[in-house]
Protein backbone atom coordinates (compact mmCIF):
# COMPACT_ATOMS: atom_id res chain seq x y z
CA UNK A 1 -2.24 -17.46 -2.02
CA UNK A 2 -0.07 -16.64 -4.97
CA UNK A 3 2.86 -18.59 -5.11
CA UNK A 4 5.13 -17.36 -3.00
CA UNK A 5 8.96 -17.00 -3.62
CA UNK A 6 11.36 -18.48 -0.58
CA UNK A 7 14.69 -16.42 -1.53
CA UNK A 8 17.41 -18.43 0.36
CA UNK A 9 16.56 -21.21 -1.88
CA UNK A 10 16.43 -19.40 -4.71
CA UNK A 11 19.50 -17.96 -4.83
CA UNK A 12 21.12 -21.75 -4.02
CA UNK A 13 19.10 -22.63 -7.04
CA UNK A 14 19.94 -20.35 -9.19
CA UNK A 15 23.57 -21.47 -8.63
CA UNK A 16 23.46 -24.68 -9.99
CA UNK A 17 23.63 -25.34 -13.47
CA UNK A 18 21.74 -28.22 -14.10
CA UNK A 19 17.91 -27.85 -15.14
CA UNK A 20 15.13 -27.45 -12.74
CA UNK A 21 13.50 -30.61 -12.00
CA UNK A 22 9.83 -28.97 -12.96
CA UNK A 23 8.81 -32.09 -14.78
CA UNK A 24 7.85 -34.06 -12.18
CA UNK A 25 5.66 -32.42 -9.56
CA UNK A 26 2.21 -33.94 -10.35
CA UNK A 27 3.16 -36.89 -11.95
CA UNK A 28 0.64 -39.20 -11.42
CA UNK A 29 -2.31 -37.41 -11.13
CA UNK A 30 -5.66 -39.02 -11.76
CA UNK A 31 -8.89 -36.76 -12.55
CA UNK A 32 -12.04 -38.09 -12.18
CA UNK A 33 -15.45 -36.50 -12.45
CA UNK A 34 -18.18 -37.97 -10.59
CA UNK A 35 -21.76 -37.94 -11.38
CA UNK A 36 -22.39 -35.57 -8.62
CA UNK A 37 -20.03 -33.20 -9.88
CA UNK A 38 -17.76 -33.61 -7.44
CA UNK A 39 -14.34 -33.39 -8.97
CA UNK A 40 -11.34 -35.95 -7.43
CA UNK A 41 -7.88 -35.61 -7.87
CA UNK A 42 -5.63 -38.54 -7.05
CA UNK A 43 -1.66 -37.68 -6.97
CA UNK A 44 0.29 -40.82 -5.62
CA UNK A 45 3.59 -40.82 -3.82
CA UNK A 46 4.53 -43.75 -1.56
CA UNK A 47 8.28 -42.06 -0.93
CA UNK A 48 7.03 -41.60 3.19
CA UNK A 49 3.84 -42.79 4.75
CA UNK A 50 1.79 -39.69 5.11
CA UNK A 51 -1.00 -37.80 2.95
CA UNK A 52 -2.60 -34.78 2.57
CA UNK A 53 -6.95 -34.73 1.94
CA UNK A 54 -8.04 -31.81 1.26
CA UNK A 55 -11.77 -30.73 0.26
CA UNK A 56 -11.98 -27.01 -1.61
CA UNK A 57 -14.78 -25.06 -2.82
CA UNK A 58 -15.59 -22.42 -5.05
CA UNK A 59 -17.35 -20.46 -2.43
CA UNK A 60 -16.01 -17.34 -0.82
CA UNK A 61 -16.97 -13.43 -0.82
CA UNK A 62 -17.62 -13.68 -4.17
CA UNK A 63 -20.70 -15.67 -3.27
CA UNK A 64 -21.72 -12.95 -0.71
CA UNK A 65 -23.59 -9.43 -0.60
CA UNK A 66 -23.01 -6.49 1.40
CA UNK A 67 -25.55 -7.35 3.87
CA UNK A 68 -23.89 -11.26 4.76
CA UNK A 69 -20.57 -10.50 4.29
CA UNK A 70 -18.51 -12.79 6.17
CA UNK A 71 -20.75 -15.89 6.26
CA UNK A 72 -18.37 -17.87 4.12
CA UNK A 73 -15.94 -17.72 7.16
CA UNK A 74 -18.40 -17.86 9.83
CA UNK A 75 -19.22 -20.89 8.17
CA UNK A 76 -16.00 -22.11 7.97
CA UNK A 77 -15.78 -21.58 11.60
CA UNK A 78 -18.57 -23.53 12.35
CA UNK A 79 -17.84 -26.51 10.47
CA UNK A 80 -14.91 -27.91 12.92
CA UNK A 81 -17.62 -27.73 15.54
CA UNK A 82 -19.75 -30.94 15.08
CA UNK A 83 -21.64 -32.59 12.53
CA UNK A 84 -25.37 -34.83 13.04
CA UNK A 85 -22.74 -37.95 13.96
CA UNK A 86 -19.99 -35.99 15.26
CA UNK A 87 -20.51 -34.30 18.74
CA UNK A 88 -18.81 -30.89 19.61
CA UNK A 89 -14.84 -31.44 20.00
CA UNK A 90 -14.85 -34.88 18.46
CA UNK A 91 -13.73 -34.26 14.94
CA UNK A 92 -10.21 -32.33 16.10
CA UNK A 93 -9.38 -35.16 18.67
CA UNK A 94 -10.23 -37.80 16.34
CA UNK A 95 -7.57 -36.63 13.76
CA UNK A 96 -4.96 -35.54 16.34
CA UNK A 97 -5.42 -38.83 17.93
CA UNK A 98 -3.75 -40.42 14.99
CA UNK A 99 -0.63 -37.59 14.51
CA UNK A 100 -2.93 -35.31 12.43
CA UNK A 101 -3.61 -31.99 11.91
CA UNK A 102 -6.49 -30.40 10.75
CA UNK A 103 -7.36 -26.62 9.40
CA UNK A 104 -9.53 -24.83 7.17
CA UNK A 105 -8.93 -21.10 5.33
CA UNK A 106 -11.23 -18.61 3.73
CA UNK A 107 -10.25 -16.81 0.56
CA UNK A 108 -12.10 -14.38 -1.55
CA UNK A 109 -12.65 -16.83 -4.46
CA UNK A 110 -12.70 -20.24 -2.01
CA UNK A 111 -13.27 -22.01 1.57
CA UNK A 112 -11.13 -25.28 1.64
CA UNK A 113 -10.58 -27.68 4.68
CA UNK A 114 -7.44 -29.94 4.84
CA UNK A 115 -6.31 -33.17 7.23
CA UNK A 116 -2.57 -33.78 7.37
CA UNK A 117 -2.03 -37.31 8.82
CA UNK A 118 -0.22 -40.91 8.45
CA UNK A 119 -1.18 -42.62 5.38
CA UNK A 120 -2.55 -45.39 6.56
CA UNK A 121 -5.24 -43.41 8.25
CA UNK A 122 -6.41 -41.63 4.45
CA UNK A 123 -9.90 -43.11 5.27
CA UNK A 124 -10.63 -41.69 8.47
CA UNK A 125 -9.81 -38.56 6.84
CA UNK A 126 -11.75 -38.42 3.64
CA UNK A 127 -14.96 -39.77 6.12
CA UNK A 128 -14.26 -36.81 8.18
CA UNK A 129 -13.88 -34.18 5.75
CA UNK A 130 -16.83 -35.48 3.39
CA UNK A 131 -19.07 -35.35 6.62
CA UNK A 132 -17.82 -31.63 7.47
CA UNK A 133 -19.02 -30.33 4.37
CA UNK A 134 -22.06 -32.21 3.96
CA UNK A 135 -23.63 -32.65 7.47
CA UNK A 136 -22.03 -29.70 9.64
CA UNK A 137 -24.72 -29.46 12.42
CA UNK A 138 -24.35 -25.45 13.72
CA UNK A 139 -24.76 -26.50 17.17
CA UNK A 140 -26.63 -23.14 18.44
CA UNK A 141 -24.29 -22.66 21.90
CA UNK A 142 -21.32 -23.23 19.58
CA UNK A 143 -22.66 -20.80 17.36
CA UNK A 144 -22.58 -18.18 19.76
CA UNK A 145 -19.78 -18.76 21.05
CA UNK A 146 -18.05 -19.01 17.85
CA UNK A 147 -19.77 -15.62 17.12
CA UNK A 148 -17.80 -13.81 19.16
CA UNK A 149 -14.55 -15.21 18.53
CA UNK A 150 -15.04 -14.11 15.07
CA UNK A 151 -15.80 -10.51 16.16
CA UNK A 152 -12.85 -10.52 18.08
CA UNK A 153 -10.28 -11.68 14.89
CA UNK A 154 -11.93 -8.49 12.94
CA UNK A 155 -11.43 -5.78 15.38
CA UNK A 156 -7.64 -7.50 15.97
CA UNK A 157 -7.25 -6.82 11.74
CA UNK A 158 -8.38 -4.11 12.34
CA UNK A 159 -6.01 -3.25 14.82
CA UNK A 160 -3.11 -4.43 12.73
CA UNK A 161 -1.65 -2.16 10.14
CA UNK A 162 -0.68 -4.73 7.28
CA UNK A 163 -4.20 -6.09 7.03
CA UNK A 164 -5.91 -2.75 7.56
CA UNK A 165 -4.18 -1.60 4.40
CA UNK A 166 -5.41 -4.92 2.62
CA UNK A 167 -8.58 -3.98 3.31
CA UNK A 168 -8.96 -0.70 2.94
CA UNK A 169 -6.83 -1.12 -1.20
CA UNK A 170 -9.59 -3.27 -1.86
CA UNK A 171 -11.91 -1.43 -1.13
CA UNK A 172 -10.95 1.38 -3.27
CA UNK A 173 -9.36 -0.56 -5.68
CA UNK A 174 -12.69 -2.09 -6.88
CA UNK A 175 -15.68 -0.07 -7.34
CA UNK A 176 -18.78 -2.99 -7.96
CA UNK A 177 -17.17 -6.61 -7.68
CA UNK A 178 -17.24 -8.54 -4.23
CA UNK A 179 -13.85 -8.22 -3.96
CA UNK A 180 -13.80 -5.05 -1.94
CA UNK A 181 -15.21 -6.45 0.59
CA UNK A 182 -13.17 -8.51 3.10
CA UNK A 183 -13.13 -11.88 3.82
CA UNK A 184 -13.95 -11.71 7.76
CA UNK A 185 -16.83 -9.05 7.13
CA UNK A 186 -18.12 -6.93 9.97
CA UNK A 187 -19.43 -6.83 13.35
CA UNK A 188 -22.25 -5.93 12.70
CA UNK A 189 -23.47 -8.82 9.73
CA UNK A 190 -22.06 -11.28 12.50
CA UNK A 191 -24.14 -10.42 15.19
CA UNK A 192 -27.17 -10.58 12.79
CA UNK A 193 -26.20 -14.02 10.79
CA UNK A 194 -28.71 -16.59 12.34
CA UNK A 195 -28.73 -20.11 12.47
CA UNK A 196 -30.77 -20.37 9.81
CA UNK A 197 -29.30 -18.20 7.67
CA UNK A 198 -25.85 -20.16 7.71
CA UNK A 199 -28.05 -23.47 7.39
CA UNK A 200 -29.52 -21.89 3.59
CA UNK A 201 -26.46 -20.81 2.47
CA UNK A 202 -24.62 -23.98 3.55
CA UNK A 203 -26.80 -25.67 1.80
CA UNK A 204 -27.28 -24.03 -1.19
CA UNK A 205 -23.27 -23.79 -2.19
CA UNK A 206 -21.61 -26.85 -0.63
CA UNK A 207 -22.87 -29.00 -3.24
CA UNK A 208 -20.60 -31.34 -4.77
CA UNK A 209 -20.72 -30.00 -8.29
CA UNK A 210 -18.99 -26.78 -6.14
CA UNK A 211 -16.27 -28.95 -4.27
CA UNK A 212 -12.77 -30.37 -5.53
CA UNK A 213 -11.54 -33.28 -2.85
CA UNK A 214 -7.82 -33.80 -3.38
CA UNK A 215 -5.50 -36.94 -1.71
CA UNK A 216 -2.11 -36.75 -2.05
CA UNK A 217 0.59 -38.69 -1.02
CA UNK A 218 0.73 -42.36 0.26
CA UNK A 219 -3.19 -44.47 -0.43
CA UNK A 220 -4.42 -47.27 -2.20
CA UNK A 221 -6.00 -45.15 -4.93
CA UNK A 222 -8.74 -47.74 -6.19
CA UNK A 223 -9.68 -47.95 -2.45
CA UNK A 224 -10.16 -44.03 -2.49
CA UNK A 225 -12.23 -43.38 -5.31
CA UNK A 226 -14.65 -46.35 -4.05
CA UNK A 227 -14.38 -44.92 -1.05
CA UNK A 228 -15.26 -41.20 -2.28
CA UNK A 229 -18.49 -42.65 -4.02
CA UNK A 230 -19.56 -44.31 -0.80
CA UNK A 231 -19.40 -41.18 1.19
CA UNK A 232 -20.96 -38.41 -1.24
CA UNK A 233 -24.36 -39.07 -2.67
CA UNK A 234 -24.81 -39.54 -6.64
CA UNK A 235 -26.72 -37.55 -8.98
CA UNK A 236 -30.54 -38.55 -9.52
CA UNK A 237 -30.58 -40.91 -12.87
CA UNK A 238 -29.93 -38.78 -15.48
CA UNK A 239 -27.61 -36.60 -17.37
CA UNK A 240 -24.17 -35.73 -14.65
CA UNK A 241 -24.64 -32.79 -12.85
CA UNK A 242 -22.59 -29.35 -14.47
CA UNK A 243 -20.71 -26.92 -12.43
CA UNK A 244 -22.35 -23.32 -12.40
CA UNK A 245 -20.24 -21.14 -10.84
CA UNK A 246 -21.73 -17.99 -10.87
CA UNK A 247 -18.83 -15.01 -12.92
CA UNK A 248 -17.24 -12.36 -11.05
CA UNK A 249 -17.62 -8.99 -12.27
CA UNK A 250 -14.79 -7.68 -14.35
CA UNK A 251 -13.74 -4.40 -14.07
CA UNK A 252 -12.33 -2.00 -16.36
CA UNK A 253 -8.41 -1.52 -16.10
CA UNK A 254 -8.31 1.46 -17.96
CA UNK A 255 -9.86 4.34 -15.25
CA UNK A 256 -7.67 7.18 -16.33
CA UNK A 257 -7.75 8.47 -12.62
CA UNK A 258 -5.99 7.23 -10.02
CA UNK A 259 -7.21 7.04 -6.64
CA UNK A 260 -5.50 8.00 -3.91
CA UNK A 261 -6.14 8.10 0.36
CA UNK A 262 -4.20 8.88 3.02
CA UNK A 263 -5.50 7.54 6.47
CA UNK A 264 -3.85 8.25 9.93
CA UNK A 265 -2.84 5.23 11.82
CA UNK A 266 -1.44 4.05 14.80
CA UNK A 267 2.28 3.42 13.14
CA UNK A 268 5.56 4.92 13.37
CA UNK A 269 6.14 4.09 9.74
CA UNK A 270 4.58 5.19 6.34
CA UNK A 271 2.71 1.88 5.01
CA UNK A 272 2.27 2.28 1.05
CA UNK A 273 0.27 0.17 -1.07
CA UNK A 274 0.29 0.80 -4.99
CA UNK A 275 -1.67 -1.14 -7.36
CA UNK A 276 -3.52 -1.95 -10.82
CA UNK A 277 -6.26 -3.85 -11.82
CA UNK A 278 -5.12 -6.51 -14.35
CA UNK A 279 -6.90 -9.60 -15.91
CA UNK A 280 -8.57 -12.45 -14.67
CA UNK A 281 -6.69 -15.98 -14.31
CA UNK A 282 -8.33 -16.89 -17.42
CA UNK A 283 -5.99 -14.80 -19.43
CA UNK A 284 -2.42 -15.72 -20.48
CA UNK A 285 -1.32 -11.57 -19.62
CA UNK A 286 -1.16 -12.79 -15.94
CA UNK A 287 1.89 -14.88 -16.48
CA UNK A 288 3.68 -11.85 -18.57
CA UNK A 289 2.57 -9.49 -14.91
CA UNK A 290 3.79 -12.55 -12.62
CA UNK A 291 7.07 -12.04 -14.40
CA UNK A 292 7.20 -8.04 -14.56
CA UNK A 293 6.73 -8.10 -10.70
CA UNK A 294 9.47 -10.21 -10.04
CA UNK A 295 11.93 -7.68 -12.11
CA UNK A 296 9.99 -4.70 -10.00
CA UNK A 297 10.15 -5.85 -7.00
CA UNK A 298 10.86 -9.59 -5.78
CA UNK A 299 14.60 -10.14 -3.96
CA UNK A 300 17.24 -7.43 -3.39
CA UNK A 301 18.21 -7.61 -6.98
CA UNK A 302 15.22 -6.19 -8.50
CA UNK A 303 14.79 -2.60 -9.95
CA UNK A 304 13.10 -1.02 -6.82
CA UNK A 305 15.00 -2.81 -3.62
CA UNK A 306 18.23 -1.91 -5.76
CA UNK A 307 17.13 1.72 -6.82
CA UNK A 308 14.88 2.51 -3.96
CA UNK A 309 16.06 0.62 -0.81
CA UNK A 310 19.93 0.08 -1.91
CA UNK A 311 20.94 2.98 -4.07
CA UNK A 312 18.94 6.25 -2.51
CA UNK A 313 18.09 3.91 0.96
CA UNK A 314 14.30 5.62 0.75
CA UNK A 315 12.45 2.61 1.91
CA UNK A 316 13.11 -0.05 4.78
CA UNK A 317 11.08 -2.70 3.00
CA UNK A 318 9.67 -2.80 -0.97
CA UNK A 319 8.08 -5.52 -2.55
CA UNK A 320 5.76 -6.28 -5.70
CA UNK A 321 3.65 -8.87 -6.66
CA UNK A 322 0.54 -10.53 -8.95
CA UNK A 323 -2.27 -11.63 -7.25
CA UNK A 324 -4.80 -13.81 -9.55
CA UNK A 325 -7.93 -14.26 -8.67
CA UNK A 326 -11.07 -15.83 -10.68
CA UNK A 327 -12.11 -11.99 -11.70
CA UNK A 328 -9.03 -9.35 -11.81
CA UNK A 329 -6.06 -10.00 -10.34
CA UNK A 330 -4.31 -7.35 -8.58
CA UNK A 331 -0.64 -5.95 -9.25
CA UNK A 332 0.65 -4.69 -5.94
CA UNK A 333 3.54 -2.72 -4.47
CA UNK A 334 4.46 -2.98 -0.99
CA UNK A 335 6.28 0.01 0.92
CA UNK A 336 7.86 0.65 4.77
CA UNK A 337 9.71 4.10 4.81
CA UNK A 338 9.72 7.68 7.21
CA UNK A 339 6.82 9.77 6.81
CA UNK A 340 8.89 12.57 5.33
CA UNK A 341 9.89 10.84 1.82
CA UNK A 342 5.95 10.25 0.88
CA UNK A 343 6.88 12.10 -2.48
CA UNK A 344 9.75 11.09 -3.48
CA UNK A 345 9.28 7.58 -2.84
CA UNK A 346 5.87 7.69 -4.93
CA UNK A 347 7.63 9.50 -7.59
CA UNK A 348 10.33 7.02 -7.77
CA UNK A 349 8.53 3.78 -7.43
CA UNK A 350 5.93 5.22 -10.60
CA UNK A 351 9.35 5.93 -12.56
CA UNK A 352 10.52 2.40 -12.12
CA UNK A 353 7.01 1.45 -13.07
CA UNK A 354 6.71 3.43 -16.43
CA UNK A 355 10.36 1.93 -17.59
CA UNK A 356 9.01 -1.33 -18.45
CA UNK A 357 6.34 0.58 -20.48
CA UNK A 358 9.32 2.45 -22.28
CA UNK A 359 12.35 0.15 -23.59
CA UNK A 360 12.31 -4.21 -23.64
CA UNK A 361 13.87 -5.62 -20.36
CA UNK A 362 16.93 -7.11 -21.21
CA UNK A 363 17.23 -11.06 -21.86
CA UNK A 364 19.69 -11.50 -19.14
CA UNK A 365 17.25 -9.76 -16.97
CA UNK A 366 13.55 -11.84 -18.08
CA UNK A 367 15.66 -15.36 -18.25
CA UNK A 368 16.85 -14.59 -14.31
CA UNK A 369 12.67 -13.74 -13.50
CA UNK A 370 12.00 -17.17 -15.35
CA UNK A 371 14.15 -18.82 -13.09
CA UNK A 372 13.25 -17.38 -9.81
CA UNK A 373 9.71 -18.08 -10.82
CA UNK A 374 10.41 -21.60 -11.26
CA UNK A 375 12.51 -22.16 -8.36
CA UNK A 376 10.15 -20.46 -6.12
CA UNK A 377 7.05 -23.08 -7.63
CA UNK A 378 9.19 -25.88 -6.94
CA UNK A 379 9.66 -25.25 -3.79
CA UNK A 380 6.68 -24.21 -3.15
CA UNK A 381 5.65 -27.65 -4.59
CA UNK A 382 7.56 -30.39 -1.64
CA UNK A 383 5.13 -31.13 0.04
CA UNK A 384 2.70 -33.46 -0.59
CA UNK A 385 0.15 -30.97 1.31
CA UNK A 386 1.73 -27.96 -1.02
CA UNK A 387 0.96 -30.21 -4.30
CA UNK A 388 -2.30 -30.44 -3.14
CA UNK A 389 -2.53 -26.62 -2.07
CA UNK A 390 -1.40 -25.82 -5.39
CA UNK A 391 -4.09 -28.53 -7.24
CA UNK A 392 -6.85 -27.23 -4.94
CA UNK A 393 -6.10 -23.27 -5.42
CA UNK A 394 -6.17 -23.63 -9.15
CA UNK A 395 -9.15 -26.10 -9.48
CA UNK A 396 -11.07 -23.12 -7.01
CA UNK A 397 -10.50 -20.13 -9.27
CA UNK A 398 -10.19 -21.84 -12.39
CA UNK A 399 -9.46 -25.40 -13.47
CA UNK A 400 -6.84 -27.20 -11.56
CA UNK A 401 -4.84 -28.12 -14.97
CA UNK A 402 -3.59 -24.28 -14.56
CA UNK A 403 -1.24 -25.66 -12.06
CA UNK A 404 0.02 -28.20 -14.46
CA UNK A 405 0.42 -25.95 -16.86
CA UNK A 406 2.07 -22.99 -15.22
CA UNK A 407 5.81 -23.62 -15.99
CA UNK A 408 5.59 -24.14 -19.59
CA UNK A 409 3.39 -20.68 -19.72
CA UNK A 410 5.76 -18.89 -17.73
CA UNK A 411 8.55 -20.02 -20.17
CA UNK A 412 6.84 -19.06 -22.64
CA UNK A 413 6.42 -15.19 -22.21
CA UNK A 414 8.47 -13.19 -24.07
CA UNK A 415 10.20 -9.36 -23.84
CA UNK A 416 7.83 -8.06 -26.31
CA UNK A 417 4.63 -9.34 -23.89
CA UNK A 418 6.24 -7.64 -21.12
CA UNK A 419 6.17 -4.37 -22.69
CA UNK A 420 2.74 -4.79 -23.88
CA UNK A 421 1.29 -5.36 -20.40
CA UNK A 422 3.18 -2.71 -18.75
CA UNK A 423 1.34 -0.53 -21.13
CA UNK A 424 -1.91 -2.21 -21.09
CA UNK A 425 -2.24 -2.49 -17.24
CA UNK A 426 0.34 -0.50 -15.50
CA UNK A 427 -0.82 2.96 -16.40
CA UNK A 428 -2.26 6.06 -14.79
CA UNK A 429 -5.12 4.06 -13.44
CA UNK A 430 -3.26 3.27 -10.03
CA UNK A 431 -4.37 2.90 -6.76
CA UNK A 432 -2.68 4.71 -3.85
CA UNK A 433 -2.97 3.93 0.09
CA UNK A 434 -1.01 5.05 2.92
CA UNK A 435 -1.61 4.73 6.45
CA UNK A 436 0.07 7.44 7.76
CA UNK A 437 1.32 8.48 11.56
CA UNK A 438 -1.04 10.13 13.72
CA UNK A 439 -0.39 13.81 14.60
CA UNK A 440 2.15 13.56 17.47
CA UNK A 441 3.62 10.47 15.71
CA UNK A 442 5.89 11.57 13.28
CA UNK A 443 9.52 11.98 13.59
């Protein structure tokens, strides 16, 4: 979910000489916190008739245990499958039925459910999604049946080798937190989640004091918020209810041992993943790492596509990137190439790694990361559905101002914090995966 970077775009933005119009993404925006907890977040445009509603919650694996991992998705699942007014197949045809869409995702730190549709239809949608995550039903035959679609997406993961290295770095990377588990779970805790087991922990984390519900785009906004306290019940008299979200384990970044697997896969091609534990996206380091990975590794102008893939042609594909999540984030490096350069590209991308550590990037070279960074959040930002992506990701793993906020952190971050984090999180404490050709595979 990190914000991505679209480089065609980029590079037509980094062209121009003009400032980037950063300014004026969320203007607009209206907080309110309701007595329930619930938080709302208004953002205006009336530019084209359409909006975005979008209801997310601070519930994902973090919220689970070994034995019910994968209930947050199951659940998700389940939810587009009726509620106690809604019969089976209604809610889908009632929003396509007025040029909508409707989706839901599952993330470690979150579950959130969106509605794409005309604008004059924003009520229909904010009645549909308030009733999803209050009064899903669990229909028992759609239960089952739902049960074994969701086997079937984790053995095709498993199956593919991109996610199957997700996975497994995860795993490894973290020893106690949640995170190394995955978000579908297993076979085996699917087959054994009952009915009632969903039922408690529906009930027991999709609370409002746990939810965000964002509209953006074109609404009468003092129609919406009346609305939004019509269709999610208030707080017993009394003091407002608090948000407890319960904290993520942090673990140490500074394991002097690295850990390293090689597993045998069905692939023709060496898949590499390298990473570090770094801080959580409570701490202003992450913007100084967002930064160092787009010098390591984001376009073909970075250090390892031009030493690695360009120069010495070791690698097909290379890529790094920051990951934040509500405990650590994770810095990643992403690697195609033959089986028969393991070494040498390991060596090479860990040389390219320890030079930040060593000498201050140049300014030329941190004001062109600043830039990319910002282009690829702007555009990243169009949308009235991305907006409220953004709004909704940040309010999930921290508070949603961190979106607001980003830009001005970002250009704030200077050559001397960039050294300091290369040495604080980028050391010998690495994580190595490779999936590796089976014998009889390799060229």
């Amino acid at each position: 979910m990190k914000l991505k970077i679209i480089f065609l775009f980029t590079i037509l933005l980094l062209s121009m000489p003009a400032p980037l119009p950063a300014d004026g993404l969320f203007t607009g925006l209206t907080q309110k916190q309701l007595a329930n907890g619930l938080t709302v977040l208004l953002l205006p445009d009336t530019t084209k008739p359409i909006v975005s509603v979008q209801v997310w919650l601070k519930v994902g694996v973090c919220n689970e245990t070994h034995e019910n991992n994968g209930i947050s998705h199951f659940i998700e699942h389940m939810l587009f499958k009726g509620t106690a007014t809604r019969p089976v197949n209604s809610i889908q045809e009632a929003v396509e039925s007025k040029g909508g869409m409707i989706n839901g995702a599952t993330g470690k730190d979150f579950t959130y459910y969106y509605i794409n549709l005309p604008g004059a239809y924003w009520s229909e949608a904010v009645s549909i999604l308030a009733d999803m995550v209050q009064n899903a039903s669990f229909d028992a035959k759609e239960l089952e049946k739902e049960r074994l679609v969701v086997i079937e997406e984790i053995q095709r993961q498993n199956d593919e080798p991109q996610a199957y290295l997700w996975n497994k770095f995860n795993e490894t990377i973290f020893r106690q937190a949640p995170y190394r588990m995955t978000i579908l779970g297993t076979a085996d805790n699917l087959k054994s989640l009952s009915r009632e087991t969903l039922q408690q922990y529906y009930s027991k984390n999709y609370k409002p004091e746990n939810m965000t519900l964002i509209i953006s785009g074109d609404f009468p906004q003092g129609q919406a918020l009346a609305r939004i306290n019509e269709l999610f019940p208030t707080a017993p008299k009394g003091k407002p209810v608090i948000k407890k979200v319960a904290p993520v384990i942090v673990e140490s970044y500074d394991d002097p041992f690295p850990r390293k697997i090689e597993l045998p896969f069905q692939v023709n091609l060496v898949y590499h993943m390298i990473g570090f534990l770094g801080p959580a996206i409570d701490h202003r380091d992450q913007y100084a790492l967002d930064l160092l990975a787009t010098m390591l590794g984001a376009g073909r102008s970075s250090r390892l596509n031009g030493s690695l893939r360009e120069e010495k042609q070791l690698v097909y594909n290379i890529s790094s990137s920051f990951l934040s999540q509500r405990g650590n984030g994770i810095f990643q490096i992403n690697a195609l190439y033959p089986p028969n350069r393991i070494p040498e590209v390991t060596s090479a991308i860990m040389a390219e790694i320890s030079r930040f550590s060593l000498v201050e990037v140049p300014d030329e070279e941190l004001a062109k990361a600043k830039q990319m960074l910002t282009a690829g959040f702007i555009l990243d930002n169009q949308t009235r559905a991305d907006k409220a992506n953004t709004l909704g990701y940040y309010a999930s793993i921290a508070k949603y101002d961190y979106a607001l906020k980003y830009l001005d952190e970002i250009k704030r971050v200077s050559k001397q914090d960039i050294l300091r984090v290369a040495k604080k999180y980028l050391g010998h404490n690495f994580t190595s995966i490779l999936l590796l050709p089976e014998m009889g595979q390799k060229n």
